[in-house]
Structures are given as C-alpha cells and as structure tokens.
PDB file of N, CA and C in Angstrom:
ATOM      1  N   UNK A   1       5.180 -21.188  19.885  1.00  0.00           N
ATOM      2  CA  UNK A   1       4.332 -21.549  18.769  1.00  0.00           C
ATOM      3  C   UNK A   1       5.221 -22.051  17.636  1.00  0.00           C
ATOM      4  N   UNK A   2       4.855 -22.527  17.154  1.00  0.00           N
ATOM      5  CA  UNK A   2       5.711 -23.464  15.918  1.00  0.00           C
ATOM      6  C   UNK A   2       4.540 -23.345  14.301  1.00  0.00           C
ATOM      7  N   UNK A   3       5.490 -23.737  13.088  1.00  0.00           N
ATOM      8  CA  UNK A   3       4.904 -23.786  12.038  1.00  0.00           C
ATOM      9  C   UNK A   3       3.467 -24.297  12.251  1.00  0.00           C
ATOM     10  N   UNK A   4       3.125 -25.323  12.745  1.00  0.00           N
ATOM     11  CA  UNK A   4       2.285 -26.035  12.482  1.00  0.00           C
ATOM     12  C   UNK A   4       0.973 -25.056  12.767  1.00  0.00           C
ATOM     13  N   UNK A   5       1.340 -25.039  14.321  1.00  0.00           N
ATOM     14  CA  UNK A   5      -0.023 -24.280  15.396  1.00  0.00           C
ATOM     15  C   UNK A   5      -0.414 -22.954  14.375  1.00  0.00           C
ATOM     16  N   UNK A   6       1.110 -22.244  13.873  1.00  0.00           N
ATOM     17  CA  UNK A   6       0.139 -20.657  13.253  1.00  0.00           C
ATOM     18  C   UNK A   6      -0.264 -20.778  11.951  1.00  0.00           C
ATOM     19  N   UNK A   7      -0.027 -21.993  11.182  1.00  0.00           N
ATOM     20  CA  UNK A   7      -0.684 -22.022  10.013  1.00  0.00           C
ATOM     21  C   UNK A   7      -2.472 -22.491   9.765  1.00  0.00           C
ATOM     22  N   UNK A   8      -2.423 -23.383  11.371  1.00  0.00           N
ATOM     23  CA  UNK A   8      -3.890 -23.384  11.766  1.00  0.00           C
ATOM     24  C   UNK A   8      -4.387 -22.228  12.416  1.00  0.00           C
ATOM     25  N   UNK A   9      -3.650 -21.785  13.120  1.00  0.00           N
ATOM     26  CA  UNK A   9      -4.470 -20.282  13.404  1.00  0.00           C
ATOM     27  C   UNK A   9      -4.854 -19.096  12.599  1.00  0.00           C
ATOM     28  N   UNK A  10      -3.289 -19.308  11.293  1.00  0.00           N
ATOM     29  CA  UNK A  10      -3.747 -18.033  10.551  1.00  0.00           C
ATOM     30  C   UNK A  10      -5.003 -18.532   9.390  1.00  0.00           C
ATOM     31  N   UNK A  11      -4.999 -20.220   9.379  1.00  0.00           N
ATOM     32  CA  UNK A  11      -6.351 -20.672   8.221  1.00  0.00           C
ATOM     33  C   UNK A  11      -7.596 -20.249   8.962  1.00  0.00           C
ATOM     34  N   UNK A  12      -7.867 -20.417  10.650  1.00  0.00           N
ATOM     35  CA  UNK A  12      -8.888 -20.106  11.038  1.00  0.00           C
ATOM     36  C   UNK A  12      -9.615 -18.826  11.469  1.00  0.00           C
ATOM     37  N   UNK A  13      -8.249 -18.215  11.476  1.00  0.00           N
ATOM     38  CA  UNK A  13      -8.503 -16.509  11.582  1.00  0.00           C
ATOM     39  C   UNK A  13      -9.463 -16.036  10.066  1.00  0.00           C
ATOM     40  N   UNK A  14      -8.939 -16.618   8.975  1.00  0.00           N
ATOM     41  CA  UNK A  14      -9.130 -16.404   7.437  1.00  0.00           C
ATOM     42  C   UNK A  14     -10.587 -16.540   7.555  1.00  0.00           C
ATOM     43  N   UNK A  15     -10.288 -18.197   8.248  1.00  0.00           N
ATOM     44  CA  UNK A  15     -12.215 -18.187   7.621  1.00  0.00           C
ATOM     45  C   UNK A  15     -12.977 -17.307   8.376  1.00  0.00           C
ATOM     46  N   UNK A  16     -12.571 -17.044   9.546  1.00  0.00           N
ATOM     47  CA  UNK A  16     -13.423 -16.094  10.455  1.00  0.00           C
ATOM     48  C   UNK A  16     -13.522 -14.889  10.034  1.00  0.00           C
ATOM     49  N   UNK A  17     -13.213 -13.811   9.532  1.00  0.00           N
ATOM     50  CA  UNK A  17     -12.379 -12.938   8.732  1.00  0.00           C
ATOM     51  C   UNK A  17     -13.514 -12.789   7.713  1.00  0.00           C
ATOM     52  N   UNK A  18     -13.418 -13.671   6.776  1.00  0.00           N
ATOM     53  CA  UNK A  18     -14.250 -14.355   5.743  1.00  0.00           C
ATOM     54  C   UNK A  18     -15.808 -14.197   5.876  1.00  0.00           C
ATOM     55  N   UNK A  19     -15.990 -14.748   7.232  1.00  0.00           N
ATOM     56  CA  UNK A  19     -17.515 -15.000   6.956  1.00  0.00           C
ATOM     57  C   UNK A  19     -18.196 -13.617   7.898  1.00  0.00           C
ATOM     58  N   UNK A  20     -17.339 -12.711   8.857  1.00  0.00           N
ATOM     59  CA  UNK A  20     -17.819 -11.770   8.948  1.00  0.00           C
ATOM     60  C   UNK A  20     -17.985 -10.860   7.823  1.00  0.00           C
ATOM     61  N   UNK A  21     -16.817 -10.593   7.281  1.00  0.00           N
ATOM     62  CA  UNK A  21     -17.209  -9.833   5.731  1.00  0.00           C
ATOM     63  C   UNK A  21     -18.139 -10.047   4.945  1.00  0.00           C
ATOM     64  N   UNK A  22     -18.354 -11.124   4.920  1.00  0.00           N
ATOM     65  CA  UNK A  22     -19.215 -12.153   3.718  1.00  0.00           C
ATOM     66  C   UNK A  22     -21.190 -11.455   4.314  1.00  0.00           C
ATOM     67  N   UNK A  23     -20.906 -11.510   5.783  1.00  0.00           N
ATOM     68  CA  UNK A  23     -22.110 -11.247   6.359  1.00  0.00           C
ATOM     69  C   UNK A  23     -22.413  -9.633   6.710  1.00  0.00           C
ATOM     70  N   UNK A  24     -21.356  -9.226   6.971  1.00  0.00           N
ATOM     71  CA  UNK A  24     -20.998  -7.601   6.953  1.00  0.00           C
ATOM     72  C   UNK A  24     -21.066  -6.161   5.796  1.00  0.00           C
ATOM     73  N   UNK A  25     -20.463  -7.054   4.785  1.00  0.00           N
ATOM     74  CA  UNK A  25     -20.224  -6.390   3.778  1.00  0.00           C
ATOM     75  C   UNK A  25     -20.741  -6.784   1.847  1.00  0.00           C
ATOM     76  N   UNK A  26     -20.294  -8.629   2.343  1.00  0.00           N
ATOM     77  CA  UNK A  26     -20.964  -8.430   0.536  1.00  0.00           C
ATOM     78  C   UNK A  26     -20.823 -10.160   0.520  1.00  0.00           C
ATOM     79  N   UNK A  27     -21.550 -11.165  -0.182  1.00  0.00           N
ATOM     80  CA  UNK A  27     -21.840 -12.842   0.102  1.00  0.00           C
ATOM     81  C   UNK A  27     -20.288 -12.909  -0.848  1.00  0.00           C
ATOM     82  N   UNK A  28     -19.970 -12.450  -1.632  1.00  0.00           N
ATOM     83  CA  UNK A  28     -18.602 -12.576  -2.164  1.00  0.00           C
ATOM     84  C   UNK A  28     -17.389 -13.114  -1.210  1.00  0.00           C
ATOM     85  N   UNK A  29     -17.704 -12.618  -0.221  1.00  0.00           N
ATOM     86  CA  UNK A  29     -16.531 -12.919   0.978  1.00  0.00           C
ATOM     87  C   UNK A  29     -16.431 -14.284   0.991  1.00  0.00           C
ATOM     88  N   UNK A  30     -17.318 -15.538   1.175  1.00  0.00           N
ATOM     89  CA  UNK A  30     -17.291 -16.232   0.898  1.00  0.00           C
ATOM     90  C   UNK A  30     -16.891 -16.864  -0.117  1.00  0.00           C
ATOM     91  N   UNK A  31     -15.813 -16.573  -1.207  1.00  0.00           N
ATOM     92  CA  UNK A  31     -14.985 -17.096  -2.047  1.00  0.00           C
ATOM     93  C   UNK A  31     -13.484 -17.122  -1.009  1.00  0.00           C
ATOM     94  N   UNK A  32     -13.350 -16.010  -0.395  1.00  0.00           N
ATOM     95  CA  UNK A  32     -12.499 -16.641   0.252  1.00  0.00           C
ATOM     96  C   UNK A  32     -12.073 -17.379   1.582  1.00  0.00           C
ATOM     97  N   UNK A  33     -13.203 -18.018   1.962  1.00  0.00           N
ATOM     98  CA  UNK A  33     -13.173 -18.675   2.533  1.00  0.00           C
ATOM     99  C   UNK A  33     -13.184 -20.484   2.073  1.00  0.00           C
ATOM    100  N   UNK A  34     -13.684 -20.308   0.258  1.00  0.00           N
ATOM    101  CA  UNK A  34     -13.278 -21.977  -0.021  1.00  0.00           C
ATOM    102  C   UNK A  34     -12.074 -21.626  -0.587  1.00  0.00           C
ATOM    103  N   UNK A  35     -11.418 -20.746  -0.842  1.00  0.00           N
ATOM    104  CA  UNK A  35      -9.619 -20.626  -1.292  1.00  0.00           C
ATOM    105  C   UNK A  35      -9.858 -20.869  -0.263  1.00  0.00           C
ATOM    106  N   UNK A  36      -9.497 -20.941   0.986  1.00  0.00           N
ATOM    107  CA  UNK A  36      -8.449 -21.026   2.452  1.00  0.00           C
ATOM    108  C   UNK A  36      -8.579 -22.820   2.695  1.00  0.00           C
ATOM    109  N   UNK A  37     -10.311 -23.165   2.587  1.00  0.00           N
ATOM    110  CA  UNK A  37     -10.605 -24.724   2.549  1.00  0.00           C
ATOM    111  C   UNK A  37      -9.916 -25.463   1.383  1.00  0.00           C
ATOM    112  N   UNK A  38      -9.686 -24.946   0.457  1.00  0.00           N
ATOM    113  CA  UNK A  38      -9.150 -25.398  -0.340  1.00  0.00           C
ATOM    114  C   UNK A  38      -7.803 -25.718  -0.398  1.00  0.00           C
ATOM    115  N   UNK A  39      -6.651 -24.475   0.053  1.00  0.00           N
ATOM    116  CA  UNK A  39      -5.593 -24.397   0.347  1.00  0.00           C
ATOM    117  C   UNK A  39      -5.304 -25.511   1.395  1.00  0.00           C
ATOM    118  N   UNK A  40      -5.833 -25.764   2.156  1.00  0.00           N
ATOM    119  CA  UNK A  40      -5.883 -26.532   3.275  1.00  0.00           C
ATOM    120  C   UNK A  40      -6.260 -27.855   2.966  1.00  0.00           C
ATOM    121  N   UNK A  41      -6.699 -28.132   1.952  1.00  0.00           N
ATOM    122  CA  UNK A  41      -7.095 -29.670   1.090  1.00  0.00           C
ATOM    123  C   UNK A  41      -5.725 -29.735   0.192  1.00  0.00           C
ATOM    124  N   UNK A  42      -5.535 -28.971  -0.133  1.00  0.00           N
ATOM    125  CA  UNK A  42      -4.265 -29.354  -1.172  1.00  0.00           C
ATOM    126  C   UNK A  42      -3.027 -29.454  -0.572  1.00  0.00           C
ATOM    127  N   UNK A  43      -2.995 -28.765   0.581  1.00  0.00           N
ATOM    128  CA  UNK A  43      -1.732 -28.898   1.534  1.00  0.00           C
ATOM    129  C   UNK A  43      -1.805 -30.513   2.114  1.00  0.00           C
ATOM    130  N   UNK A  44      -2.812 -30.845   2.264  1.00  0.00           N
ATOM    131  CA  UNK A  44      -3.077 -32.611   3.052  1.00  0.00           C
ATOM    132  C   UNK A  44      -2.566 -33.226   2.047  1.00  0.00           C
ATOM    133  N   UNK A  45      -2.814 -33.155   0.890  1.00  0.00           N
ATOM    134  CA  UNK A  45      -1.997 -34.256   0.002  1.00  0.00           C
ATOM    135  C   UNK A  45      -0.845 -33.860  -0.845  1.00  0.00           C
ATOM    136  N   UNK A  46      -0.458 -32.555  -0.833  1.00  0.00           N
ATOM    137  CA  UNK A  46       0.657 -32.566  -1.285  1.00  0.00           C
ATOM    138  C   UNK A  46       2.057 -31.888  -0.420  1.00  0.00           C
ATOM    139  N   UNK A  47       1.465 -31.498   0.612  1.00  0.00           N
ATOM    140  CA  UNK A  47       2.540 -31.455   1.997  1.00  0.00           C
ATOM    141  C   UNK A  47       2.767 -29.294   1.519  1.00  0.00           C
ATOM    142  N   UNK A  48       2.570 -28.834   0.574  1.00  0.00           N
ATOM    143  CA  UNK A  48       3.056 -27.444  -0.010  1.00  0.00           C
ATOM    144  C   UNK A  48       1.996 -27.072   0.558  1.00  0.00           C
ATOM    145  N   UNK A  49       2.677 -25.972   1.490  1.00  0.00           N
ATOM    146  CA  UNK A  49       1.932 -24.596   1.809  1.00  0.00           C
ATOM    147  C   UNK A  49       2.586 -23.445   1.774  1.00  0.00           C
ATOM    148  N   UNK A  50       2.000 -22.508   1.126  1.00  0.00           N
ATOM    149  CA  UNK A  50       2.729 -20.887   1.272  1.00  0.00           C
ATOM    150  C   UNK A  50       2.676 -20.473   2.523  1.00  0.00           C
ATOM    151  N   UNK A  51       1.550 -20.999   3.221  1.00  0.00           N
ATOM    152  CA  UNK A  51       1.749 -20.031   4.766  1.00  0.00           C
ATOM    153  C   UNK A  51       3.139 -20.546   5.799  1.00  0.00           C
ATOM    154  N   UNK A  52       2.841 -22.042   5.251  1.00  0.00           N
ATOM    155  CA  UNK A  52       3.931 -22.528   6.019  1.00  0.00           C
ATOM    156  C   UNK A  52       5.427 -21.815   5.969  1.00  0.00           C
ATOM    157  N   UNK A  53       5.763 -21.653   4.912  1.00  0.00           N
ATOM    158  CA  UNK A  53       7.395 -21.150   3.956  1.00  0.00           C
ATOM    159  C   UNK A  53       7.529 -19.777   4.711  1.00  0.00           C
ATOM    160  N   UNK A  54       5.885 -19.134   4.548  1.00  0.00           N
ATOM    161  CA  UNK A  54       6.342 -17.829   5.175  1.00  0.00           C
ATOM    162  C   UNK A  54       6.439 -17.932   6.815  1.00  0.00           C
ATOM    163  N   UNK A  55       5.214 -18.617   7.633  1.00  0.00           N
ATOM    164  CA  UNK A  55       5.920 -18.576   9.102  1.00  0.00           C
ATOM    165  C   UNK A  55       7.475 -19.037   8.884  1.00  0.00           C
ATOM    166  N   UNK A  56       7.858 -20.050   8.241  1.00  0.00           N
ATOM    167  CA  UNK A  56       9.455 -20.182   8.390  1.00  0.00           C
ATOM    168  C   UNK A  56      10.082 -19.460   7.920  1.00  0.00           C
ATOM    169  N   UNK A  57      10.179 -18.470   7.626  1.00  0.00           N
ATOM    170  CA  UNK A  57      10.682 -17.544   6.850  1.00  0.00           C
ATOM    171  C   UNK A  57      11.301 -16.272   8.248  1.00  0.00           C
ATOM    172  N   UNK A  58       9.516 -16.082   9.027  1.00  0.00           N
ATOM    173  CA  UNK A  58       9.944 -15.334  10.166  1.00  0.00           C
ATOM    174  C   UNK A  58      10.304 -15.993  11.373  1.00  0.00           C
ATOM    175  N   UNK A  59      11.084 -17.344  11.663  1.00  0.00           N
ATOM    176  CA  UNK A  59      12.247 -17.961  12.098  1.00  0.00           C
ATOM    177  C   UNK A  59      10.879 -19.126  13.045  1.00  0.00           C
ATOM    178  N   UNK A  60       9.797 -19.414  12.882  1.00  0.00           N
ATOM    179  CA  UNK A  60       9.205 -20.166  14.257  1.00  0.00           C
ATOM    180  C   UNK A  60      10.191 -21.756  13.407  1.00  0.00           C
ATOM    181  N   UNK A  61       9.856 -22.506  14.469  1.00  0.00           N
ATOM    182  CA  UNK A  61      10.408 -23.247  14.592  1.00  0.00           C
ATOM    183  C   UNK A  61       9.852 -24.678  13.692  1.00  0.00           C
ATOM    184  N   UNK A  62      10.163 -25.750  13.157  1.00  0.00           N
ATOM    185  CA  UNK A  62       9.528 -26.938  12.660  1.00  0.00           C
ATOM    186  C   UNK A  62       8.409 -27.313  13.610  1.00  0.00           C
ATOM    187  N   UNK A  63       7.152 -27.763  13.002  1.00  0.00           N
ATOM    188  CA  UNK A  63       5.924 -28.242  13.903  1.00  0.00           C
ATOM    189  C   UNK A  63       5.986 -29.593  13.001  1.00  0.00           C
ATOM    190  N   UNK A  64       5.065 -30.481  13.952  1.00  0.00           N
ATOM    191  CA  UNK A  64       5.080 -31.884  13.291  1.00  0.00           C
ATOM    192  C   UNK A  64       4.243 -32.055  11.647  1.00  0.00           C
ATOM    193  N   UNK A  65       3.813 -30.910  11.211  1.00  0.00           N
ATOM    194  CA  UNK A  65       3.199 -31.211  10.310  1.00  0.00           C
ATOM    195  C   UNK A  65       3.662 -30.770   9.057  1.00  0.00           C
ATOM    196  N   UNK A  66       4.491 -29.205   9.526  1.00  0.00           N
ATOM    197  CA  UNK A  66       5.429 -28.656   8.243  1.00  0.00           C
ATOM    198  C   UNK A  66       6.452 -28.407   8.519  1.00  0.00           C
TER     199      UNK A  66
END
C-alpha cells in the first residue's frame, strides 16, 4: 500500500464512520463528514494533506498522487 491508496482509504473509512454516527448517535456527525469532503477538495488544488505527511511519516512508500 502506498501514500496514495491509504489516504483514500483512511478519507473513506471517515465518511463511513461519519454517517453511521451521524445515524446512530446524533445528525452532528455529519459535520464531519464535510471536513473530510472538504479536506479532500482542498488537497485537489493545493496538493497539502495532513493525512498524507502522516502515512509518510509511518514509512509507506510515495503513491502517484502524494
């Protein structure tokens, strides 16, 4: 697995995450699920992601996107 693949897995885990809570526990949950859409819009045009820095951080490897 490489940067790229777990920063899409850990955004889609989020929203999933997200909207069980949201439906589970309280409609609030759903704020964080447009932070994660959001994070993920701002990463397309400005290339900065925190998730990214941190998978590289715990050694995966360059993916084509970060």
């Amino acid at each position: 697995m490489n940067v790229s693949k777990a920063v899409q897995a850990f955004a889609g885990v989020m929203v999933l995450l997200s909207l069980f809570l949201a439906w589970a526990v309280s409609p609030w949950f759903l704020a964080l699920t447009a932070f994660v859409g959001l994070n993920l819009l701002q990463s397309a045009f400005t290339g900065f992601c925190p998730a990214a820095m941190f998978f590289r951080r715990l050694g995966l490897p360059s993916g084509s996107t970060f």
